[in-house]
Protein backbone atom coordinates (compact mmCIF):
# COMPACT_ATOMS: atom_id res chain seq x y z
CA UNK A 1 -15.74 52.40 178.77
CA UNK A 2 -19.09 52.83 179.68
CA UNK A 3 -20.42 52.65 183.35
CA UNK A 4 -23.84 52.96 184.95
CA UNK A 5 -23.74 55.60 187.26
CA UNK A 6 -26.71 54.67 189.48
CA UNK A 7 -28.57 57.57 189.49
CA UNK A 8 -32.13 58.07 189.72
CA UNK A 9 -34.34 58.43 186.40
CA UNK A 10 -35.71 62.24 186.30
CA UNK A 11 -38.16 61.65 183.70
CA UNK A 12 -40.36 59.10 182.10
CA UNK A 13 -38.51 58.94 179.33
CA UNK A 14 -35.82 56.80 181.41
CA UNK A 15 -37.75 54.35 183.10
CA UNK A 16 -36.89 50.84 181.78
CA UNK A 17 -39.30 49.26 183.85
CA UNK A 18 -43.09 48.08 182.77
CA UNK A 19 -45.69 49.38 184.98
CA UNK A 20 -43.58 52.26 187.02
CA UNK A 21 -44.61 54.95 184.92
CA UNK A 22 -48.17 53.95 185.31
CA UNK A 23 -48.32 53.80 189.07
CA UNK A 24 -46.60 57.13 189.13
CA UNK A 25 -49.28 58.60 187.16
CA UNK A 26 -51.77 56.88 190.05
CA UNK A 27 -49.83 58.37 192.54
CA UNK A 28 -49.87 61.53 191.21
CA UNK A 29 -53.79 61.31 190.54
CA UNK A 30 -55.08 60.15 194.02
CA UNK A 31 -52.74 62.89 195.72
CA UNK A 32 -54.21 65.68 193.61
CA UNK A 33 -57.09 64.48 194.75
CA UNK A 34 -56.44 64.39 198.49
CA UNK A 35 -58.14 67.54 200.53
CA UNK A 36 -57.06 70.89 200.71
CA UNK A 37 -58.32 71.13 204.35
CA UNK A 38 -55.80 69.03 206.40
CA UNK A 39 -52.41 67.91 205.98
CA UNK A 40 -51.57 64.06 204.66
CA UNK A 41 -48.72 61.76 204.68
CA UNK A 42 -48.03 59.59 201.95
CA UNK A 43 -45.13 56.95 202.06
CA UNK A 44 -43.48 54.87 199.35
CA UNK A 45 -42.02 52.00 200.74
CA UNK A 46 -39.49 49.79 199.61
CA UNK A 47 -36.04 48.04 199.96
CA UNK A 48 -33.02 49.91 199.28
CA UNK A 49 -31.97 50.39 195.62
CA UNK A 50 -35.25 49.25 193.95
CA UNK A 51 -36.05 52.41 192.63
CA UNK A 52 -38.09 54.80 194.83
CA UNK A 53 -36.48 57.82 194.31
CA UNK A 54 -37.02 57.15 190.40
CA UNK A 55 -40.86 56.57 191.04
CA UNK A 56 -40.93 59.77 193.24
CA UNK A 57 -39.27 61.98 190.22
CA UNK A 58 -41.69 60.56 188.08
CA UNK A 59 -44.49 60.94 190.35
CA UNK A 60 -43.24 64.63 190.67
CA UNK A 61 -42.99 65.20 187.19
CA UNK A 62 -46.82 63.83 186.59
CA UNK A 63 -47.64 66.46 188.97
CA UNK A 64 -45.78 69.43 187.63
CA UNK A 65 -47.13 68.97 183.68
CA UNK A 66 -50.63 68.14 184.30
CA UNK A 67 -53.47 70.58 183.87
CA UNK A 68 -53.38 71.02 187.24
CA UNK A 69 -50.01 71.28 187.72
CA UNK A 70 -50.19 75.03 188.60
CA UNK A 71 -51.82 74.38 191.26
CA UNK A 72 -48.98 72.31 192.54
CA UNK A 73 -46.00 73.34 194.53
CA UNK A 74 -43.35 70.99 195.20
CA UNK A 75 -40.62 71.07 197.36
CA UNK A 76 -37.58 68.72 197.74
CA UNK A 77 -36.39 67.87 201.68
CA UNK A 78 -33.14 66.25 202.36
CA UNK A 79 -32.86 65.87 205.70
CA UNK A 80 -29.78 64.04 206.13
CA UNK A 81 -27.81 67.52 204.69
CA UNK A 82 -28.79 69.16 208.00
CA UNK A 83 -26.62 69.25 211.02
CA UNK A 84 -30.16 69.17 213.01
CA UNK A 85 -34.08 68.26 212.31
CA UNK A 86 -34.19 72.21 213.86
CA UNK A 87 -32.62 73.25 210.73
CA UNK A 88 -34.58 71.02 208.80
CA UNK A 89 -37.77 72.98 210.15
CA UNK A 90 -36.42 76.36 209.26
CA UNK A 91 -35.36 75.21 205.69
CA UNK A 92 -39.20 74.12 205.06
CA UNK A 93 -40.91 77.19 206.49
CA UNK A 94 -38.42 79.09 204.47
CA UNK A 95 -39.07 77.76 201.51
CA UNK A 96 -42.88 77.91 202.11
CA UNK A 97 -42.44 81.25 202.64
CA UNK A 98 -39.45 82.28 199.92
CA UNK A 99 -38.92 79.55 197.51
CA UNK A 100 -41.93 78.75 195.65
CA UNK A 101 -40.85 80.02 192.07
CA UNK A 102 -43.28 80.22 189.17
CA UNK A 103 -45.76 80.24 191.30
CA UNK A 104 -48.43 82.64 192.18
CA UNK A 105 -48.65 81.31 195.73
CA UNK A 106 -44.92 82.98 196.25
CA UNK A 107 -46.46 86.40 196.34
CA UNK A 108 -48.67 85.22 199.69
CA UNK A 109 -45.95 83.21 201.22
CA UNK A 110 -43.37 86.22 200.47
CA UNK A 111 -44.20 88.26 202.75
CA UNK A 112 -43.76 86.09 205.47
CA UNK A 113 -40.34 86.24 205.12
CA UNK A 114 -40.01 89.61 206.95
CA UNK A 115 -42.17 88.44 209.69
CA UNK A 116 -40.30 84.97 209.99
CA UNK A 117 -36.63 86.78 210.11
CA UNK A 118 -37.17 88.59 212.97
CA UNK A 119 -38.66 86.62 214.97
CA UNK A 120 -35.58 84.11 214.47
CA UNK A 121 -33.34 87.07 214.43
CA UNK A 122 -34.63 88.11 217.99
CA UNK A 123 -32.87 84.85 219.20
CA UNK A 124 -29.33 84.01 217.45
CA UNK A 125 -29.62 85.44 214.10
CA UNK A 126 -31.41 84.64 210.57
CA UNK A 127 -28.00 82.37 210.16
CA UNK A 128 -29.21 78.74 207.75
CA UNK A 129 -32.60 79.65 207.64
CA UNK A 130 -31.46 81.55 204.73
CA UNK A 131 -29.45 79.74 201.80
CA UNK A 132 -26.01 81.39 201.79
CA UNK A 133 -25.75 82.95 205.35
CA UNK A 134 -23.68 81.25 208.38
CA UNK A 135 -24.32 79.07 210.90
CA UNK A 136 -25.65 80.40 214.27
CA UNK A 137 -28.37 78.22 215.04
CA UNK A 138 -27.05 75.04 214.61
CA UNK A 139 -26.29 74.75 218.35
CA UNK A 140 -29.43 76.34 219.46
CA UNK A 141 -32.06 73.97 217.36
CA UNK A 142 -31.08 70.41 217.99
CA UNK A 143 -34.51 69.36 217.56
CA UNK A 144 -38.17 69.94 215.77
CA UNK A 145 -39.60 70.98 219.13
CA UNK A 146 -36.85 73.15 219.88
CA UNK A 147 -37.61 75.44 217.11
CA UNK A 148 -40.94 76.06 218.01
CA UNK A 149 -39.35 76.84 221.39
CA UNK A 150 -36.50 79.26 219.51
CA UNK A 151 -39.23 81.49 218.00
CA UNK A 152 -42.00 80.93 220.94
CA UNK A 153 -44.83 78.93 220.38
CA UNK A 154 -47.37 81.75 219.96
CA UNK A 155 -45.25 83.11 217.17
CA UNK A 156 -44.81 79.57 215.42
CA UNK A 157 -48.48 78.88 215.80
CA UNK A 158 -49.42 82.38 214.14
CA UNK A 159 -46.49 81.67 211.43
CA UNK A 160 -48.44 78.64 210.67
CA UNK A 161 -51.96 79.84 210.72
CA UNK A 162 -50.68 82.03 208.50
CA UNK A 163 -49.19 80.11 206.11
CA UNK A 164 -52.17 78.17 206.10
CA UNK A 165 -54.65 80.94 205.30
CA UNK A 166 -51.99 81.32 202.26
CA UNK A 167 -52.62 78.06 201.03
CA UNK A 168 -55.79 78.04 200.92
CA UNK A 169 -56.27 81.54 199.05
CA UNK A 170 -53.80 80.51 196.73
CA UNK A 171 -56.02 76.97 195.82
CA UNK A 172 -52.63 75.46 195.49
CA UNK A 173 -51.59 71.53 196.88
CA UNK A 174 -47.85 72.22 198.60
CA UNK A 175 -46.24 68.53 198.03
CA UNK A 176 -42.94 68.04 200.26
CA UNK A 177 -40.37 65.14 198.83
CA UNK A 178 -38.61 63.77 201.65
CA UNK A 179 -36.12 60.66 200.28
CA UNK A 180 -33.75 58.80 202.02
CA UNK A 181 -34.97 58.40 205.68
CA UNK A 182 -33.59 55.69 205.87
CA UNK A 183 -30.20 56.76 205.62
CA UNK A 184 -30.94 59.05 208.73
CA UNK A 185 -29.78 57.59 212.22
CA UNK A 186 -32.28 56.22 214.51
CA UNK A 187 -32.34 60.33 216.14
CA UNK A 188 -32.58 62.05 212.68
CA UNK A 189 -35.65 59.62 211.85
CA UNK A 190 -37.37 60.25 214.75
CA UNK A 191 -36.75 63.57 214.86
CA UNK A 192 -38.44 63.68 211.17
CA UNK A 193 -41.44 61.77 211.48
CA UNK A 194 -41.52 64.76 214.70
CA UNK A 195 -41.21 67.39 212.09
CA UNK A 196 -44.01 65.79 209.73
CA UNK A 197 -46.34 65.34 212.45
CA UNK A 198 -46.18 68.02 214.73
CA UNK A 199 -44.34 70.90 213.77
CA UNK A 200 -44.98 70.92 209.92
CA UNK A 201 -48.51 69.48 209.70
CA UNK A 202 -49.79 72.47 207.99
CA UNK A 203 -53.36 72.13 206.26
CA UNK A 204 -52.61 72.16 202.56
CA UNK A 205 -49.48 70.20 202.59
CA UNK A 206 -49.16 66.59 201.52
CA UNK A 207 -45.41 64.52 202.84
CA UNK A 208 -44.32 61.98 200.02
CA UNK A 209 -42.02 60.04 201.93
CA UNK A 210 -39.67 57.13 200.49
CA UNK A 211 -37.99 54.54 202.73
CA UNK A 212 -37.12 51.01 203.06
CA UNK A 213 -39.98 50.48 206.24
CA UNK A 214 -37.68 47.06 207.56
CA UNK A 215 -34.98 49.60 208.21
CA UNK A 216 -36.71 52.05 209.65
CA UNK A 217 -39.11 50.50 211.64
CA UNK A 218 -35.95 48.65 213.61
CA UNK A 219 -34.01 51.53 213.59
CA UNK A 220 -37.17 53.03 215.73
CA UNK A 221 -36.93 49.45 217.62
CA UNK A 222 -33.87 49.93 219.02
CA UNK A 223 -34.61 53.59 220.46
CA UNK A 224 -36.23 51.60 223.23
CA UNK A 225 -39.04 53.60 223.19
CA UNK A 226 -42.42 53.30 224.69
CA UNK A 227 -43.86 52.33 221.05
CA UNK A 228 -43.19 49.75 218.61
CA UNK A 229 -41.52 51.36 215.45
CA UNK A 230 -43.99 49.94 213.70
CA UNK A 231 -46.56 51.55 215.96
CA UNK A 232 -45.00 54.32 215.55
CA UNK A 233 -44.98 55.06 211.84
CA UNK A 234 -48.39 53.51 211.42
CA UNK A 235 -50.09 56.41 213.11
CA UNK A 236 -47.87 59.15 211.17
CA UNK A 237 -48.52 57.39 207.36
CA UNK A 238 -52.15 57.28 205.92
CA UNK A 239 -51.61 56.35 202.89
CA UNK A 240 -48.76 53.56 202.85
CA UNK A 241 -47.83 52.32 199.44
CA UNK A 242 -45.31 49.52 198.47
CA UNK A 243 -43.46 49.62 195.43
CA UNK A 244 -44.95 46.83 193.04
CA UNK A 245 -41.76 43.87 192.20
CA UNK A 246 -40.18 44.26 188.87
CA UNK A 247 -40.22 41.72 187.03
CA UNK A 248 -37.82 38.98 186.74
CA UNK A 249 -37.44 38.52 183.04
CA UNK A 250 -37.55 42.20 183.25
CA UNK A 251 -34.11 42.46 185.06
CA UNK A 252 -32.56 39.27 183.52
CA UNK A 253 -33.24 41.29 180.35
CA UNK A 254 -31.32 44.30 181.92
CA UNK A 255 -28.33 42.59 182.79
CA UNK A 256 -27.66 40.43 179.72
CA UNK A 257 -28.22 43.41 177.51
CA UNK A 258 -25.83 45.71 179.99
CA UNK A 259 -23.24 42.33 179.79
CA UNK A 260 -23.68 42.35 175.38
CA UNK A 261 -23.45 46.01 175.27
CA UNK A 262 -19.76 45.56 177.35
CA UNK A 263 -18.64 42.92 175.19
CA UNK A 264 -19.61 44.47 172.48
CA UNK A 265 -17.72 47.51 172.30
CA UNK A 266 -14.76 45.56 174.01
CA UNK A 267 -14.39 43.48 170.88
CA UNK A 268 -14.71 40.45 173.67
CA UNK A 269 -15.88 37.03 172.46
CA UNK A 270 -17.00 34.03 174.39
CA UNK A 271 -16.05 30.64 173.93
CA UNK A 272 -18.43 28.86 171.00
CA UNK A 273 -18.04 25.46 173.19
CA UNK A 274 -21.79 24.62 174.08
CA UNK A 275 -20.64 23.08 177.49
CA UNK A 276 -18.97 26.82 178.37
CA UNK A 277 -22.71 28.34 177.48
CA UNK A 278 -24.46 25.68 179.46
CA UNK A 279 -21.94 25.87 182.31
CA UNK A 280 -22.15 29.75 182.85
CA UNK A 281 -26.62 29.37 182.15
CA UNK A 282 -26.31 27.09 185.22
CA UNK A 283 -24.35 29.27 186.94
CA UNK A 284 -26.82 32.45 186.32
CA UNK A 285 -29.80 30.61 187.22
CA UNK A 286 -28.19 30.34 191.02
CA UNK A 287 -26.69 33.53 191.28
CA UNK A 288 -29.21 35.29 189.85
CA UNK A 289 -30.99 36.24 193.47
CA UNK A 290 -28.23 38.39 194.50
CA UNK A 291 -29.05 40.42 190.67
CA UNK A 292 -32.37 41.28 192.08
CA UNK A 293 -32.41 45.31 192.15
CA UNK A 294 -31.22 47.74 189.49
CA UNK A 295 -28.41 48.98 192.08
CA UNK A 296 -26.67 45.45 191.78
CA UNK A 297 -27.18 45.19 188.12
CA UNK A 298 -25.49 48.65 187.65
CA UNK A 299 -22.68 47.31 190.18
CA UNK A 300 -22.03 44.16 188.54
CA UNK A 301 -21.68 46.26 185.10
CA UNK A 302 -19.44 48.61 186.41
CA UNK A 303 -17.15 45.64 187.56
CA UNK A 304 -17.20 43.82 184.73
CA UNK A 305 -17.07 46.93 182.52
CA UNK A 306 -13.43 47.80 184.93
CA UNK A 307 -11.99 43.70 184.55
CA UNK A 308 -12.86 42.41 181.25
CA UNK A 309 -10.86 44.94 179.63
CA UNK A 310 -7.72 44.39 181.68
CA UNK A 311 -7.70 40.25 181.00
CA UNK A 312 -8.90 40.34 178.02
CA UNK A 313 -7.27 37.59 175.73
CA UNK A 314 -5.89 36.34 179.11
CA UNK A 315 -8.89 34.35 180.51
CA UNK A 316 -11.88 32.99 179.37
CA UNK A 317 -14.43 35.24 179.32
CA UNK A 318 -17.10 33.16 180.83
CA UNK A 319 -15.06 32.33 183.50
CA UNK A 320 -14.08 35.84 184.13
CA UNK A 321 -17.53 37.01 184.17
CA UNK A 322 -18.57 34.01 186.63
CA UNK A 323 -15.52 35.06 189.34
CA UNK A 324 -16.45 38.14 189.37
CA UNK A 325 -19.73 37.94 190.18
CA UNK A 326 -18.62 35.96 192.95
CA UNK A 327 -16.49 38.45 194.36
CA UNK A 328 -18.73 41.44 193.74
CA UNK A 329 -22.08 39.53 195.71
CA UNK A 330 -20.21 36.40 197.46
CA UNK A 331 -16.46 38.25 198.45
CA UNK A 332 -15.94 35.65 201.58
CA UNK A 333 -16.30 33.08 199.08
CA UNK A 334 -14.30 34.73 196.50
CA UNK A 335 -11.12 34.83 198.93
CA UNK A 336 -11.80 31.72 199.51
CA UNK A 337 -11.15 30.28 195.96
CA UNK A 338 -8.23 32.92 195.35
CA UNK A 339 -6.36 32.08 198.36
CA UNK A 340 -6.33 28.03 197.88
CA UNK A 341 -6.34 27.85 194.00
C-alpha cells in the first residue's frame, strides 16, 4: 500500500501544479524588493487545503538560493505551539537575536542575547524564551502587550531599536513565516495580528502570512469588537495576495492517475461493460466538486487505497469506488443507503 500523506511540498521539485512555482518565484522577487526602511506584511490567502503552505516553502526556497539569498534571513513562526502570543513574542526576538545560522547578521543580533536575558530574568526567569529551559513565564505573558510590560517598555523599545540598527548594518531582509492562523482561536489570532503590528513591527522585517481570510475574518467577527474583521486585517496586510485556482483538468488528472496507480499495483480490474464506464463517468462529473483541493484528493486515495484491497474480488470495483466516495464527502447520505439497502 501506498498512501498520500498530505504533507506540504518543500521544494520545487514536488509541485504538481502548473503555474505555482512561477508565482512563488514572483513572490519571492517583489519581497526582495520591498524596503529595508520599514516593516511589511504580506499575506497569502486561501481556503484550507489548497496549498499555501506548499507555495510558502517554495516561495522560501526562491529566497534562500538566489543571488541574493544571503542577504535573506528567514524564520519559521508557529504560533499555535505556544501556550501564549507572550511566548510567541519572546520566541521571535530570540531568534532575531540567537538563531540566525549561516548568517553574518547572527554576529550583530548575538549579542543581544545577554542584554535580552536579563532583562527577562529580572522578572520570572529566562524560562521558554530559550529552547530547552522550563516554563516560568507562561503565566506571566498571556498576551503581546504583556511582554512589553514584563521587560518594561523602555527596555523593549531599546531592544528593538537595537535590533533594528542590526538590520540595517547587516543589509540583510529578516522574512518571518507565520502558517496556519487560521487554526488559532479567535484570541490567538488577534493576539497575532497584535504581535505583527505592534510589538514586532521592526524596520527590516517582512510577515509572510498564510490563511484562509473567510475564516479568519469571522473568527474576528464574532469577538464583537469595535471593528469589522475585515476592517481589521485590512489595515494590518499591505500586500494581500490570493492563491491563483488550479486547474480543473489539472486535479481530475491527479485523481485518476492516484485511482490507476492503486489499481494498478492491487492487481484490481474494472468491469469491461461500457454501461459500468459510462455509469461511474456520470457519476464523477457530479461528484467531482467535493474533489476540488489536493487535501480531498489525497483523502479519497487513502480510502480507497485502505477498501479496495479488503473487497477485492468481492464487489465491483466501480461500484466500490463510487460508495466510497460517497461516504468519504457525502457520510449522511452514505448511512443513508447502508442502513435501508
Amino acid at each position: 500500500m501506498s498512501f498520500n500523506s498530505d504533507t506540504p511540498i518543500s521544494s520545487a521539485k514536488e509541485n504538481k501544479f502548473s503555474g505555482r512555482y512561477s508565482y512563488a518565484k514572483s513572490i519571492a522577487k517583489a519581497i526582495k524588493s520591498l524596503q529595508n526602511d520599514r516593516s511589511f506584511v504580506v499575506a497569502l490567502y486561501s481556503k484550507w487545503g489548497y496549498g499555501k503552505t506548499s507555495v510558502m516553502n517554495m516561495v522560501k526556497q526562491q529566497l534562500k538560493k538566489s543571488k541574493v539569498g544571503k542577504n535573506i534571513f528567514c524564520i519559521d513562526l508557529v504560533p499555535w505551539n505556544f501556550v501564549s502570543s507572550g511566548e510567541v513574542a519572546r520566541y521571535l526576538f530570540y531568534e532575531l537575536a540567537e538563531d540566525c545560522n549561516n548568517h553574518k547578521i547572527k554576529k550583530f543580533l548575538r549579542k543581544k542575547k545577554e542584554y535580552i536575558k536579563p532583562t527577562i530574568n529580572s522578572i520570572s526567569g529566562i524560562a521558554q524564551f530559550i529552547p530547552g529551559f522550563g516554563s516560568a513565564l507562561g503565566s506571566t505573558l498571556k498576551t503581546s502587550t504583556e511582554f512589553i510590560s514584563a521587560i518594561g517598555i523602555k527596555s523593549y523599545q531599546k531592544i528593538k531599536s537595537e535590533l533594528e540598527k542590526d538590520i540595517k548594518k547587516t543589509g540583510k531582509k529578516v522574512v518571518v513565516f507565520i502558517d496556519d492562523i487560521d487554526r488559532l482561536d479567535a484570541e490567538g489570532v488577534l493576539d497575532t495580528f497584535k504581535l505583527i503590528k505592534s510589538v514586532a513591527n521592526i524596520k527590516g522585517v517582512v510577515f509572510f502570512l498564510a490563511f484562509d481570510y473567510e475564516v479568519v475574518t469571522a473568527m474576528l467577527d464574532n469577538l464583537h469588537t469595535t471593528e469589522r474583521g475585515k476592517d481589521f486585517i485590512d489595515k494590518i496586510v499591505q500586500i494581500p495576495l490570493e492563491l491563483p485556482h488550479i486547474d480543473r483538468i489539472e486535479l481530475d488528472d491527479l485523481f485518476i492517475s492516484g485511482l490507476n496507480n492503486i489499481l494498478a499495483h492491487n492487481h484490481t480490474e474494472t468491469p469491461d461493460e461500457d454501461n459500468s464506464k459510462v455509469s461511474f463517468g456520470l457519476f464523477y462529473e457530479d461528484v467531482k466538486k467535493y474533489i476540488d483541493t489536493p487535501r480531498s484528493i489525497s483523502r479519497i486515495l487513502n480510502a480507497l487505497e485502505f477498501v479496495i484491497p479488503l473487497l477485492e474480488g468481492e464487489v465491483n470495483t466501480l461500484d466500490l469506488i463510487c460508495l466510497e466516495m460517497i461516504r468519504v464527502f457525502k457520510p449522511k447520505l452514505y448511512n443513508t443507503i447502508r442502513d435501508n439497502k
